[in-house]
C-alpha atoms as a PDB file:
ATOM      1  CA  UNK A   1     -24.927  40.046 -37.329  1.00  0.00           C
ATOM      2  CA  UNK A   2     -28.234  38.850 -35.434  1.00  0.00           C
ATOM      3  CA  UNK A   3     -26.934  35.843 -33.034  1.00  0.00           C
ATOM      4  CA  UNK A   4     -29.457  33.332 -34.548  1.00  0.00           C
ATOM      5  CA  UNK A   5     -27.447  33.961 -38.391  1.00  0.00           C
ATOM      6  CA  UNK A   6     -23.584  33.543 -36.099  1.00  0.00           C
ATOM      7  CA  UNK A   7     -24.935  30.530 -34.577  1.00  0.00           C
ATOM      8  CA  UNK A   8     -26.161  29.362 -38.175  1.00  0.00           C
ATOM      9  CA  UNK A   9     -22.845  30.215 -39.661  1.00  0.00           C
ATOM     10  CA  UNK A  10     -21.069  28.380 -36.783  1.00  0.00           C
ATOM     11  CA  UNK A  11     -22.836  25.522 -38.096  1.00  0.00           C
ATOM     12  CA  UNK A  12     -22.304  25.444 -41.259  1.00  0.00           C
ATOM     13  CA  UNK A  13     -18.774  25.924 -40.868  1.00  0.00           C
ATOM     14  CA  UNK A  14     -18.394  23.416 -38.244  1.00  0.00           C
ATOM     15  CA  UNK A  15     -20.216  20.895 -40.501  1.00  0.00           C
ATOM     16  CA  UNK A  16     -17.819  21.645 -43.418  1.00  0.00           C
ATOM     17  CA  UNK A  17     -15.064  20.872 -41.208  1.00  0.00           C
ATOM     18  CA  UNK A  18     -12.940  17.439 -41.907  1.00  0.00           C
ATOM     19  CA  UNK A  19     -13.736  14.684 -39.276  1.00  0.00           C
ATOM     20  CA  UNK A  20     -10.179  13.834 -37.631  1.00  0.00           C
ATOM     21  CA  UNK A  21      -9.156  10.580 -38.980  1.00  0.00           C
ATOM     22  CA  UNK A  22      -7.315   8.004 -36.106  1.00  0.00           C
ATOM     23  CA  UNK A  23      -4.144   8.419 -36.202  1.00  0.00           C
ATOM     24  CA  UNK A  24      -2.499   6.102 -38.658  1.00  0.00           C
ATOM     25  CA  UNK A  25      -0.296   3.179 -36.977  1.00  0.00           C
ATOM     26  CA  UNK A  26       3.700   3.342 -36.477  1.00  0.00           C
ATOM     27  CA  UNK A  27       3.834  -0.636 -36.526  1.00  0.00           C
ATOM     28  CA  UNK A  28       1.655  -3.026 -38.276  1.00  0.00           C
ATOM     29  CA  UNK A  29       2.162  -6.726 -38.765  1.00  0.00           C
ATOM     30  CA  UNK A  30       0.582  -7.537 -41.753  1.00  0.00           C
ATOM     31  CA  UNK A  31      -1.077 -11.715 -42.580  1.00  0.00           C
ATOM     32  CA  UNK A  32       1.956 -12.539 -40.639  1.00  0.00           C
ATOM     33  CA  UNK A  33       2.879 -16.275 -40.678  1.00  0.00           C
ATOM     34  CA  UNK A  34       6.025 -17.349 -39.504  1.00  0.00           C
ATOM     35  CA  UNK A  35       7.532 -20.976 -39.441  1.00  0.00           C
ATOM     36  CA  UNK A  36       9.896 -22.468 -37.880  1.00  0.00           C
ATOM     37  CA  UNK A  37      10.685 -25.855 -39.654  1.00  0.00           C
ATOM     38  CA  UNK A  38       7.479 -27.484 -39.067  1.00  0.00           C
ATOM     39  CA  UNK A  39       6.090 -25.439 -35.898  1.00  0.00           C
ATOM     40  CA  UNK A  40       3.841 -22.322 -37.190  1.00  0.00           C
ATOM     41  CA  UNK A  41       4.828 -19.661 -34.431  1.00  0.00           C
ATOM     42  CA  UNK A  42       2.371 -17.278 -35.709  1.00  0.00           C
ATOM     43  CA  UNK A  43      -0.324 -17.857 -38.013  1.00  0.00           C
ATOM     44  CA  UNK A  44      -1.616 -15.193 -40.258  1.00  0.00           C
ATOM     45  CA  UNK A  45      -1.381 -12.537 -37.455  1.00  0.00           C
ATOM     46  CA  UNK A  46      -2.285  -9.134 -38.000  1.00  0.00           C
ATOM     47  CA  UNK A  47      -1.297  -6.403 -35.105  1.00  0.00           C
ATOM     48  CA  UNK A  48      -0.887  -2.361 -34.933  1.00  0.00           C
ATOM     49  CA  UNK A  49       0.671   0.020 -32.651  1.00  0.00           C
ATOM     50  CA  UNK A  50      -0.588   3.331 -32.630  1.00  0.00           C
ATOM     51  CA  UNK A  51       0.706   6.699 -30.910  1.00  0.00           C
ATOM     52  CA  UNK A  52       0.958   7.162 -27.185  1.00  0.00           C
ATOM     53  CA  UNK A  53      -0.885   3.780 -26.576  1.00  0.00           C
ATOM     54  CA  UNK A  54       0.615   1.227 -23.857  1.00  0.00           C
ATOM     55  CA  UNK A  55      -0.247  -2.089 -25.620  1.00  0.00           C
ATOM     56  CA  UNK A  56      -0.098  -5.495 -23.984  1.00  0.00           C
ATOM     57  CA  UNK A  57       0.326  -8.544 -25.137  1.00  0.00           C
ATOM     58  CA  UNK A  58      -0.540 -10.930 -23.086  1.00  0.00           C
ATOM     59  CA  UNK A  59      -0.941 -15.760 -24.031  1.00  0.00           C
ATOM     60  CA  UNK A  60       0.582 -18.796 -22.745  1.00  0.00           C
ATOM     61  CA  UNK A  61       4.235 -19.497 -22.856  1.00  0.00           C
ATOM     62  CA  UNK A  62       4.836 -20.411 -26.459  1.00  0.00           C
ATOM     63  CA  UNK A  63       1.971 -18.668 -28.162  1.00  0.00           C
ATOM     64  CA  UNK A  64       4.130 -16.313 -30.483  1.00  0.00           C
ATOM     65  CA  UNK A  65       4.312 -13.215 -28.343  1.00  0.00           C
ATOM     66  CA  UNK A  66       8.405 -13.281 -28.474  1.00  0.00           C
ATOM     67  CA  UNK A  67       8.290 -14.084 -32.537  1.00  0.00           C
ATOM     68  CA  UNK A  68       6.146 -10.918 -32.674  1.00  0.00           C
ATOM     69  CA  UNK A  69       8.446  -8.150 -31.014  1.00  0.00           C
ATOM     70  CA  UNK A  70      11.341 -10.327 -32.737  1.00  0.00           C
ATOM     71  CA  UNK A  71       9.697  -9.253 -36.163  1.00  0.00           C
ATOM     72  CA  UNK A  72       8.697  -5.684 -35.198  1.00  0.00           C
ATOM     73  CA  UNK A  73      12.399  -5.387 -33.852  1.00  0.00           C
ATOM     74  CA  UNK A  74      13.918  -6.713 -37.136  1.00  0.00           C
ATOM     75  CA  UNK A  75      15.788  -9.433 -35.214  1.00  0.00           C
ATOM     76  CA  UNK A  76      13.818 -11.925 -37.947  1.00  0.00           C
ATOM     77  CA  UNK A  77      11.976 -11.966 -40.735  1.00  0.00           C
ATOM     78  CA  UNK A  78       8.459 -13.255 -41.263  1.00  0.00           C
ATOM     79  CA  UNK A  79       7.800 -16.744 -43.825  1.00  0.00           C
ATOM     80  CA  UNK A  80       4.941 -14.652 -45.358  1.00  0.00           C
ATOM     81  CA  UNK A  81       3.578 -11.203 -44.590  1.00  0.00           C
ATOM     82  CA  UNK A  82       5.183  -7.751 -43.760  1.00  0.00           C
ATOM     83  CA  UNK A  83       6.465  -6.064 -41.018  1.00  0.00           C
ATOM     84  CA  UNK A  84       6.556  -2.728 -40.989  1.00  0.00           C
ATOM     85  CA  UNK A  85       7.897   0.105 -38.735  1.00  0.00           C
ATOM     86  CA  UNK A  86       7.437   4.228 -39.337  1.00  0.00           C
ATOM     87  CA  UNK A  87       6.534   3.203 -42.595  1.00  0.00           C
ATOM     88  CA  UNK A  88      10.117   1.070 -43.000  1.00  0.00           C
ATOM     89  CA  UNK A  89      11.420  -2.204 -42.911  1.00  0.00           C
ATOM     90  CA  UNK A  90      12.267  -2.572 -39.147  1.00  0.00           C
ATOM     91  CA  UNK A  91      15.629  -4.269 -40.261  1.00  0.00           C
ATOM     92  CA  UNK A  92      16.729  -0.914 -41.180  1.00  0.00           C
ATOM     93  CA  UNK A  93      19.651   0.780 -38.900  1.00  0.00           C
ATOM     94  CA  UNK A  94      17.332   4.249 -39.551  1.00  0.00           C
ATOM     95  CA  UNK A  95      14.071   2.865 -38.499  1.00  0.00           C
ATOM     96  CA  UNK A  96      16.259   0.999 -35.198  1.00  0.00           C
ATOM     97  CA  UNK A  97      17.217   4.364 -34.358  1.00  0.00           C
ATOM     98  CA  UNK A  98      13.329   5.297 -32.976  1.00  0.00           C
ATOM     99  CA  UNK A  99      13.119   2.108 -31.090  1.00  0.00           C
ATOM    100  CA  UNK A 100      14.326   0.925 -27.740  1.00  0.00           C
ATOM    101  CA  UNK A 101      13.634  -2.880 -26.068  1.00  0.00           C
ATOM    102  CA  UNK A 102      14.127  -4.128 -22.816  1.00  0.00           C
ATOM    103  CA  UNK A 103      14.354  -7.804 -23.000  1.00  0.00           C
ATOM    104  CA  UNK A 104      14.626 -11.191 -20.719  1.00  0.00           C
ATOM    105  CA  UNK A 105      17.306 -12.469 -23.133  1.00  0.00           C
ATOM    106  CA  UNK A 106      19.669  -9.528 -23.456  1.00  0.00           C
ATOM    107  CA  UNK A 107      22.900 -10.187 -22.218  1.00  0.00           C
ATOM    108  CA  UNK A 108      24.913  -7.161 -21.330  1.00  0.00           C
ATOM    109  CA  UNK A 109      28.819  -7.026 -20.223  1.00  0.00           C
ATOM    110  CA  UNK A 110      28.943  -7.603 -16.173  1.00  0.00           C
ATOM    111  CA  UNK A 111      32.263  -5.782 -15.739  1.00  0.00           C
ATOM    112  CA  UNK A 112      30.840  -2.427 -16.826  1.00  0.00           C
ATOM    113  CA  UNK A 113      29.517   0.215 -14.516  1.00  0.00           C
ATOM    114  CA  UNK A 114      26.036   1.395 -14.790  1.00  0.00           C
ATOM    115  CA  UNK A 115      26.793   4.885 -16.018  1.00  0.00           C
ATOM    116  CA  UNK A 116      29.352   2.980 -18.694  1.00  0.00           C
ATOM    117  CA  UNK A 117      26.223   0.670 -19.980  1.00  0.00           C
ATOM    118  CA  UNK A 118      24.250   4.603 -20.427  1.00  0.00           C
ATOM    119  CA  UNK A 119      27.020   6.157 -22.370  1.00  0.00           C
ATOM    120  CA  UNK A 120      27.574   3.202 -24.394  1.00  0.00           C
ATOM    121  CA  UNK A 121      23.773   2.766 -25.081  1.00  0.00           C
ATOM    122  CA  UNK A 122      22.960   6.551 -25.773  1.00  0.00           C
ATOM    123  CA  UNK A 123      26.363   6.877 -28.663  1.00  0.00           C
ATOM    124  CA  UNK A 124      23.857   4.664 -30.779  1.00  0.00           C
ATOM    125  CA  UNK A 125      21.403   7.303 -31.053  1.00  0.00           C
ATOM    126  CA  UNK A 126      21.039  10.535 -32.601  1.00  0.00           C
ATOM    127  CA  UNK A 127      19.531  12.380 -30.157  1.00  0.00           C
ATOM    128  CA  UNK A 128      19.376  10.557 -26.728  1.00  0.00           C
ATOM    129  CA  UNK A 129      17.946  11.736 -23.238  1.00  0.00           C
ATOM    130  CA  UNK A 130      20.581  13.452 -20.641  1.00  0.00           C
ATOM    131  CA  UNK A 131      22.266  10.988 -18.075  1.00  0.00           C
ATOM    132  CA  UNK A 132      20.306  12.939 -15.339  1.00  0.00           C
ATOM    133  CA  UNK A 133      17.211  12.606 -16.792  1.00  0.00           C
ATOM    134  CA  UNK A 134      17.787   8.484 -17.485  1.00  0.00           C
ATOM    135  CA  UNK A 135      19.247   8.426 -14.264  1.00  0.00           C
ATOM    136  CA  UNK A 136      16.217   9.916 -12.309  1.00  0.00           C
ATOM    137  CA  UNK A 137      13.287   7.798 -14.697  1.00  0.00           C
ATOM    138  CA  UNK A 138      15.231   4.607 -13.825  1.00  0.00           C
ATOM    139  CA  UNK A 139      15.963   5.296 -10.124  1.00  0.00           C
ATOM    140  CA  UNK A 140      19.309   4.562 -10.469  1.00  0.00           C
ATOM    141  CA  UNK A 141      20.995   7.622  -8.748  1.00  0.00           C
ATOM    142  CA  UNK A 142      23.912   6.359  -6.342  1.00  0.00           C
ATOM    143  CA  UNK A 143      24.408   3.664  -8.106  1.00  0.00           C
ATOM    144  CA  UNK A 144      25.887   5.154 -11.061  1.00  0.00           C
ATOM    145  CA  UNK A 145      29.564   3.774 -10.136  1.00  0.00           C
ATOM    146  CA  UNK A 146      28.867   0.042  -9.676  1.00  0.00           C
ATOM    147  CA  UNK A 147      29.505  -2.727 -11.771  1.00  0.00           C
ATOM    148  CA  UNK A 148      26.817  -4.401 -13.406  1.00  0.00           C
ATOM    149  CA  UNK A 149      27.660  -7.522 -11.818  1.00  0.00           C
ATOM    150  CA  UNK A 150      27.451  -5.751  -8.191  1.00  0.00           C
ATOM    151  CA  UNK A 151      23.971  -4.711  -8.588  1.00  0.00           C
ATOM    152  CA  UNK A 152      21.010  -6.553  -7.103  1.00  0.00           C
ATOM    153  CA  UNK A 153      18.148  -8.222  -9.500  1.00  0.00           C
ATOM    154  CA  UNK A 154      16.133  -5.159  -8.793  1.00  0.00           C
ATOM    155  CA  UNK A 155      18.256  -2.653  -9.878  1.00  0.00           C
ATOM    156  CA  UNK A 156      19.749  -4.873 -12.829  1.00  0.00           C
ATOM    157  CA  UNK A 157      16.099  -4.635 -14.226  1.00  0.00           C
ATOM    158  CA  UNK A 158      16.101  -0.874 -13.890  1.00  0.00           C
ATOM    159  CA  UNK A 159      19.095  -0.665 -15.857  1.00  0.00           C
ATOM    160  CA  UNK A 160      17.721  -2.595 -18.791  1.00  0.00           C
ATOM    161  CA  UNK A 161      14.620  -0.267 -18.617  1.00  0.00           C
ATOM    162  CA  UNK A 162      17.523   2.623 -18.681  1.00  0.00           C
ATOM    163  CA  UNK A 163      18.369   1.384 -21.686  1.00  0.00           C
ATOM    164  CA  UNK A 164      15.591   0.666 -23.765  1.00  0.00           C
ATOM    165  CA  UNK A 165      14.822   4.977 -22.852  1.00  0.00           C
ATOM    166  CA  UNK A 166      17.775   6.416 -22.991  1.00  0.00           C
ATOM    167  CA  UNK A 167      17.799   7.024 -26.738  1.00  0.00           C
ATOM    168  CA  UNK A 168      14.523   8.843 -26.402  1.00  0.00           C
ATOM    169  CA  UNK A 169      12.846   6.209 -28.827  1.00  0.00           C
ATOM    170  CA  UNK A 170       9.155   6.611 -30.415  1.00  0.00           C
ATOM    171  CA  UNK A 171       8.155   2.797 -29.957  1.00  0.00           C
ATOM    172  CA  UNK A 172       9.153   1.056 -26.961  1.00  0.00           C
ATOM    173  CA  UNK A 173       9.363  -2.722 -25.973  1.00  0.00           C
ATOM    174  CA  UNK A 174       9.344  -3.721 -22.289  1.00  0.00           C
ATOM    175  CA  UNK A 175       9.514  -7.511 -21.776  1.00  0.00           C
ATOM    176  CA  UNK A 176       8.638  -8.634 -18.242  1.00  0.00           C
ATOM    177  CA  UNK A 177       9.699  -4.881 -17.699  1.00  0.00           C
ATOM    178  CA  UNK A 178       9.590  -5.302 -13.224  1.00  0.00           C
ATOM    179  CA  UNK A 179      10.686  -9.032 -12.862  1.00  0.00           C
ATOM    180  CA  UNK A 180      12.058  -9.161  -9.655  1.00  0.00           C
ATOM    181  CA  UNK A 181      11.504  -5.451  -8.439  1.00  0.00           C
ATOM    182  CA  UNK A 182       9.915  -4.493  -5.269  1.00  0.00           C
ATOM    183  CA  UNK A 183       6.322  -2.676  -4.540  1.00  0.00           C
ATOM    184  CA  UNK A 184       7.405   0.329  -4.536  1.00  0.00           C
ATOM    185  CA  UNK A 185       9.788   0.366  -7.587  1.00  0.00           C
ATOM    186  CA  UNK A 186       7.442  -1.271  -9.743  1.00  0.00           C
ATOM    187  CA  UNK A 187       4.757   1.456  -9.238  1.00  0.00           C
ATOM    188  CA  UNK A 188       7.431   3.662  -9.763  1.00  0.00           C
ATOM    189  CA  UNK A 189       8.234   2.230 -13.233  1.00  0.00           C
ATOM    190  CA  UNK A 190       4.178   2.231 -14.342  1.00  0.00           C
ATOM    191  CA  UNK A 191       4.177   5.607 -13.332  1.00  0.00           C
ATOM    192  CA  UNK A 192       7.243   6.135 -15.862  1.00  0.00           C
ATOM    193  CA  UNK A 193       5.485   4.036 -18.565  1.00  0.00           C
ATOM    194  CA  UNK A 194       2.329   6.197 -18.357  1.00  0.00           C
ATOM    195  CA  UNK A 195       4.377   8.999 -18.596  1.00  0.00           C
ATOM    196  CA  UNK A 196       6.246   7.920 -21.773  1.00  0.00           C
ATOM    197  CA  UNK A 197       2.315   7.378 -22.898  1.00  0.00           C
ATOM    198  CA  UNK A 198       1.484  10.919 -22.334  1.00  0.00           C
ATOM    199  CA  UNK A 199       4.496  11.869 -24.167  1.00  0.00           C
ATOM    200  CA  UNK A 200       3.212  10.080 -27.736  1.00  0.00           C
ATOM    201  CA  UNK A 201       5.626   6.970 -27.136  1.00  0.00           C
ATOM    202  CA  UNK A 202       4.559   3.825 -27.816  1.00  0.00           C
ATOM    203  CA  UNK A 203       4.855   1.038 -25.439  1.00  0.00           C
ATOM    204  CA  UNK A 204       4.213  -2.964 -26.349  1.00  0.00           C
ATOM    205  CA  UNK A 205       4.174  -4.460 -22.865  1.00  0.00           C
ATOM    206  CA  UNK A 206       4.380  -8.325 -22.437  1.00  0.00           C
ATOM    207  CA  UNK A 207       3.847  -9.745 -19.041  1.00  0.00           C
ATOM    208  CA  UNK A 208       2.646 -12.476 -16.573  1.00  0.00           C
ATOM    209  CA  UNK A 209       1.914  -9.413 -14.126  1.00  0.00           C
ATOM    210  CA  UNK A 210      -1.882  -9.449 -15.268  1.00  0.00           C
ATOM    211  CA  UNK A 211      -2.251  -6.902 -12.692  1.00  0.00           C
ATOM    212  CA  UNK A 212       0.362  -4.663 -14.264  1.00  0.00           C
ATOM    213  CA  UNK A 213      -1.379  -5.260 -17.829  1.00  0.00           C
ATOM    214  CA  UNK A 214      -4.745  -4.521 -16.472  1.00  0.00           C
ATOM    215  CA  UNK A 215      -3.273  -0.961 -14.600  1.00  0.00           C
ATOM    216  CA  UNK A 216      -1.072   0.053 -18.052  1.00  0.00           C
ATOM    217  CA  UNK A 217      -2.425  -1.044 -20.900  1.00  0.00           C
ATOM    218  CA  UNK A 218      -4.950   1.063 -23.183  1.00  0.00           C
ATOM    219  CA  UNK A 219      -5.677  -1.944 -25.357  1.00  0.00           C
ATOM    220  CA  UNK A 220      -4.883  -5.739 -24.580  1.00  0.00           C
ATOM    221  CA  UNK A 221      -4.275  -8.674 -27.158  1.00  0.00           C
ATOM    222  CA  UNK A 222      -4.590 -12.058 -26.419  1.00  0.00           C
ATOM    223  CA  UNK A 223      -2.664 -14.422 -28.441  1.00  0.00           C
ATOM    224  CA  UNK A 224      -2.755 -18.632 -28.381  1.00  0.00           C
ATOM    225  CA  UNK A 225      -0.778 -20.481 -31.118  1.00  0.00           C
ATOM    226  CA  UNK A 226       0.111 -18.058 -32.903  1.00  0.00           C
ATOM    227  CA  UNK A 227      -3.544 -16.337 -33.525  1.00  0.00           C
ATOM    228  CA  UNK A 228      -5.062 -13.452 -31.725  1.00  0.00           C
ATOM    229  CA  UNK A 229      -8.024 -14.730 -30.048  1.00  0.00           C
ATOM    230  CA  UNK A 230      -9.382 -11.555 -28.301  1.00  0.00           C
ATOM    231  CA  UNK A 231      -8.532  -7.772 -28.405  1.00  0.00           C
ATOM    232  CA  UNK A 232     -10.277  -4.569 -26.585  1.00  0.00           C
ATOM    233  CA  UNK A 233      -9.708  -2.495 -23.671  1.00  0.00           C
ATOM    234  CA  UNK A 234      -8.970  -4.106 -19.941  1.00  0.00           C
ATOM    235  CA  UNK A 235     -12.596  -3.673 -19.204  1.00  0.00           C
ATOM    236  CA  UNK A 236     -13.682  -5.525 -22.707  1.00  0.00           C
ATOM    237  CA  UNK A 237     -10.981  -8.444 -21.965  1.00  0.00           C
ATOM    238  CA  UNK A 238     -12.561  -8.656 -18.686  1.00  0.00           C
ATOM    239  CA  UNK A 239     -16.425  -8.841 -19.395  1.00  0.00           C
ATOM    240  CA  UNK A 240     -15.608 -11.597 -21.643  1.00  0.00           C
ATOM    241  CA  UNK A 241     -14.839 -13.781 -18.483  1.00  0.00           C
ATOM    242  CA  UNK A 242     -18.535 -14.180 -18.162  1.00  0.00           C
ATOM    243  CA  UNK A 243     -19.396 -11.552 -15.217  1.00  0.00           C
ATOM    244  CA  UNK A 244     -18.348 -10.329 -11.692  1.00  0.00           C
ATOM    245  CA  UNK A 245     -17.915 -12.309  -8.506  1.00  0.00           C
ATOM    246  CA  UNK A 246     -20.759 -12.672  -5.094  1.00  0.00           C
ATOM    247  CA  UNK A 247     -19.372 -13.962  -2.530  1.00  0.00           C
ATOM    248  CA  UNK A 248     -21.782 -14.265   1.011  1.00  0.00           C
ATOM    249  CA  UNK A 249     -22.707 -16.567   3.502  1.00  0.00           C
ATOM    250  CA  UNK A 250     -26.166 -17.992   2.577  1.00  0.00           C
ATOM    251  CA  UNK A 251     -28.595 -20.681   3.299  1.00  0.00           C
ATOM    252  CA  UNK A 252     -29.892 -20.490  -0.384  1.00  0.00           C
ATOM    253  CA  UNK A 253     -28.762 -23.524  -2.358  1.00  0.00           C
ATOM    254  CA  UNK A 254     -26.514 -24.097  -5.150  1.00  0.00           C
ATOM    255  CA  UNK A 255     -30.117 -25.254  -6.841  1.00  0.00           C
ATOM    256  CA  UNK A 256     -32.064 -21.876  -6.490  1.00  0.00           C
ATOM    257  CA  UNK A 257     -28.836 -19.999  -6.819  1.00  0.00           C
ATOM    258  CA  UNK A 258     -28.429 -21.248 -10.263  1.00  0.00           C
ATOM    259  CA  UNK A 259     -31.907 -20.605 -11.266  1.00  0.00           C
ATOM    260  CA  UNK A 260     -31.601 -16.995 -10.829  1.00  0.00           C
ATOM    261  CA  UNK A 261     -31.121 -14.456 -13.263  1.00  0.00           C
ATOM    262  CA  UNK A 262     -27.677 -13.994 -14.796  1.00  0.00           C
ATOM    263  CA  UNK A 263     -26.504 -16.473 -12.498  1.00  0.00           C
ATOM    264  CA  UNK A 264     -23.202 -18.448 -14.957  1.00  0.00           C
ATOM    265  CA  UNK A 265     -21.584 -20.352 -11.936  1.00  0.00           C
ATOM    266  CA  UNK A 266     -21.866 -21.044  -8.770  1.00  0.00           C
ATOM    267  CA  UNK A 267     -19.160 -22.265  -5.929  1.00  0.00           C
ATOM    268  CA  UNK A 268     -18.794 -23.602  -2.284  1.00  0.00           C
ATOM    269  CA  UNK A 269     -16.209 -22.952   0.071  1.00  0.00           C
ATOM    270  CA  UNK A 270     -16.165 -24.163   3.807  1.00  0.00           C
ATOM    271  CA  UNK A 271     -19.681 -22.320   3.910  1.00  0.00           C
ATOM    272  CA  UNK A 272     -18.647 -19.052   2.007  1.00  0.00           C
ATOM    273  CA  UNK A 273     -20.673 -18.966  -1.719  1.00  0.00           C
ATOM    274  CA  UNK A 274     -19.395 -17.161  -4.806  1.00  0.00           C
ATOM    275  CA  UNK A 275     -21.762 -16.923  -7.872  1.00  0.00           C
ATOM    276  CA  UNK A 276     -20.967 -15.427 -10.636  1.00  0.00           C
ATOM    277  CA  UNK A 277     -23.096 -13.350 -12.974  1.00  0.00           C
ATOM    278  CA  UNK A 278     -23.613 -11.021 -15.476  1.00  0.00           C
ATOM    279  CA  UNK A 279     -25.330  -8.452 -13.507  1.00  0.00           C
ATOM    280  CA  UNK A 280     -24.670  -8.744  -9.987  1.00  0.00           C
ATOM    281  CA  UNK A 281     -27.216  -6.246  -8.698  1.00  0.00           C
ATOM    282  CA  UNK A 282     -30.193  -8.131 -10.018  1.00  0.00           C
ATOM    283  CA  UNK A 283     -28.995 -11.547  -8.506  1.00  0.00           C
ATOM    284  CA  UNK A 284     -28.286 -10.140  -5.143  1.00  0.00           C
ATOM    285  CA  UNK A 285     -31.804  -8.419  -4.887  1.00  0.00           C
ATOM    286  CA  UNK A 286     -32.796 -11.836  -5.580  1.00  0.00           C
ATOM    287  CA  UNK A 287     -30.648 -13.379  -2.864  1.00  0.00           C
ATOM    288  CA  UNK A 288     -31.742 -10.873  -0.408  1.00  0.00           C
ATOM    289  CA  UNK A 289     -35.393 -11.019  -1.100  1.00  0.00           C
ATOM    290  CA  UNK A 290     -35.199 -15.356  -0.653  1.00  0.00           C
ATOM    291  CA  UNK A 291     -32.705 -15.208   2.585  1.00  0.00           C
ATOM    292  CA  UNK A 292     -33.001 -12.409   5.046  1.00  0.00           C
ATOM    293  CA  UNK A 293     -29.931 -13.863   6.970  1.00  0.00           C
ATOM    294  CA  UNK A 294     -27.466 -13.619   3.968  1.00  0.00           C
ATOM    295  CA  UNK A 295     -24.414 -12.143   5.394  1.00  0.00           C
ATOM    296  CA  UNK A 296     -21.119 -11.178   4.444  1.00  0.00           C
ATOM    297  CA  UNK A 297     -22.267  -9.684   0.853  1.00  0.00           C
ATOM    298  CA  UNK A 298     -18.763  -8.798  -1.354  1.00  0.00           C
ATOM    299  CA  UNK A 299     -18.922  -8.029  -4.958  1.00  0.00           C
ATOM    300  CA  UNK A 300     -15.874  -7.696  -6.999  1.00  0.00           C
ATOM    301  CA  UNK A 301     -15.457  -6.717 -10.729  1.00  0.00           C
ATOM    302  CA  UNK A 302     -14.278  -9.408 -13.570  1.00  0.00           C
ATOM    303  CA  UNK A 303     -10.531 -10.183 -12.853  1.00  0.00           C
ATOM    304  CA  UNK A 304      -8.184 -10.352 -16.215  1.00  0.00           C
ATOM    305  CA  UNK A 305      -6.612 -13.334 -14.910  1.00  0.00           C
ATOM    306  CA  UNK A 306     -10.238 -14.672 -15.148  1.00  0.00           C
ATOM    307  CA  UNK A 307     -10.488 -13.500 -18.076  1.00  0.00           C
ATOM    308  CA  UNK A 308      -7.385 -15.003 -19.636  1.00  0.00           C
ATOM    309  CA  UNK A 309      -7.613 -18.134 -18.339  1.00  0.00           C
ATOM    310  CA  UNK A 310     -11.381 -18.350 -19.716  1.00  0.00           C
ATOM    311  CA  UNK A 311      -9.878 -17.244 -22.966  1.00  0.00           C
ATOM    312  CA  UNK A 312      -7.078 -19.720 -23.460  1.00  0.00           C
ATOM    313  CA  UNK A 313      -8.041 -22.441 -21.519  1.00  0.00           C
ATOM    314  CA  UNK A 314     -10.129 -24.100 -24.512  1.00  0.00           C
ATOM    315  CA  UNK A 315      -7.669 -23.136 -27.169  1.00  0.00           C
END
């Protein structure tokens, strides 16, 4: 067959072919509203969790984020709405079977050892990861023999991350997952959560580390009051907060500065400047082309913190 009639073929064929649909969520909250006598927690919410995506959530003490991975772990039920799980209620003992949470209220028995807490955590599942494996994932090798109560805040924290893995769960909850954990272990655990990622687990990730969000998460969602109020990758969240950051010595005034181009802001600091704006490059030619002495030229990218605070300040 001439090559011009294969490549024709190839075509066809390929044109035939079924466009891969996303992959359909595990969790979904659904027109969620849930009340608590008077106070709406969350208010018509609507959230999914797809495969092998970290997701964080990220708002202002009080905005809902614990009601939400309360419902998706079946520890309540909504006013209105649905909850779903795998396709299930996620009150169901089946559906709990695929999930593991690490949270800042679980209270677990001080006068166990650590490898006691493991065995007692993994006869809950049906199929659950080796002790070596958990063991090695959480760091906690040597310390396999020590009470609970013996262990530093550190390693207390890697336990309840042992946990919420050791059943080899689908969908994953890590609340404030390195509270009180050194440099070095806490890069260890990302590394572990990206890892579960490339696996096809699910992770939903709440934290005040916006750092850690911003280095995990695939997708962020903001939530205030009980509403999601912004959504998208780290780099979306963080172009919302209006641009990235100049900072330079400069004889230009606050004035001319905010005259130029994509110039938002504009701030003083014992005779350092930083300007914000929405393209950076253009403004500094600008800069440099009006003050041939500027000195000290930085430019940063959008910080999430920035970002957040920008986002929930006039909520």
């Amino acid at each position: 067959m001439p090559l011009n009639a294969i490549a024709y073929e190839t075509e066809q064929i390929a044109a035939k072919a079924p466009v891969s649909a996303p992959p359909q969520p595990i969790a979904t909250l659904t027109d969620i509203t849930k009340r608590y006598g008077t106070t709406v927690a969350l208010d018509g919410l609507n959230l999914s969790l797809h495969p092998g995506e970290v997701v964080a959530l990220l708002g202002p003490n009080g905005a809902g984020k614990s009601t939400a991975v309360k419902l998706l772990l079946g520890l309540i039920a909504p006013s209105s709405g649905a909850a779903q799980v795998f396709g299930s209620d996620p009150r169901k003992a089946i559906t709990r079977t695929r999930v593991g949470a690490m949270l800042q209220v679980a209270r677990i028995t001080e006068t166990l050892r650590v490898r006691e807490h493991l065995d007692l955590f993994r006869s809950y599942y049906p199929h659950p990861l080796p002790i070596a494996d958990i063991l090695r994932i959480a760091q906690l090798q040597g310390i396999e023999d020590r009470l609970f109560s013996q262990l530093s805040g550190g390693q207390k924290q890697r336990l309840l991350f042992a946990l919420a893995i050791c059943g080899n769960p689908d969908l994953i909850f890590l609340d404030e997952p390195t509270v009180g954990m050194d440099i070095e272990a806490r890069r260890a655990i990302w590394q572990q959560i990206r890892f579960l990622s490339a696996q096809g687990k699910t992770v939903l990730l709440t934290t005040h580390y916006l750092e850690e969000a911003d280095a995990l998460a695939h997708r962020i969602v903001v939530i205030n009051k009980g509403r999601i109020i912004s959504e998208g990758t780290p780099t979306e969240i963080k172009r919302s907060s209006g641009g990235r950051s100049i900072r330079c010595q400069t004889r230009l005034s606050e004035e001319f500065l905010l005259t130029l181009p994509s110039v938002t802001n504009v701030k003083f600091n014992q005779g350092i400047v930083t300007v914000t704006a929405s393209d950076a490059e253009i403004a500094v030619r600008e800069m440099l082309l009006h003050d041939e002495t500027l000195s000290g030229l930085e430019i940063a990218g959008p910080a999430l913190e920035d970002a957040f605070l920008a986002l929930t300040k006039n909520q």
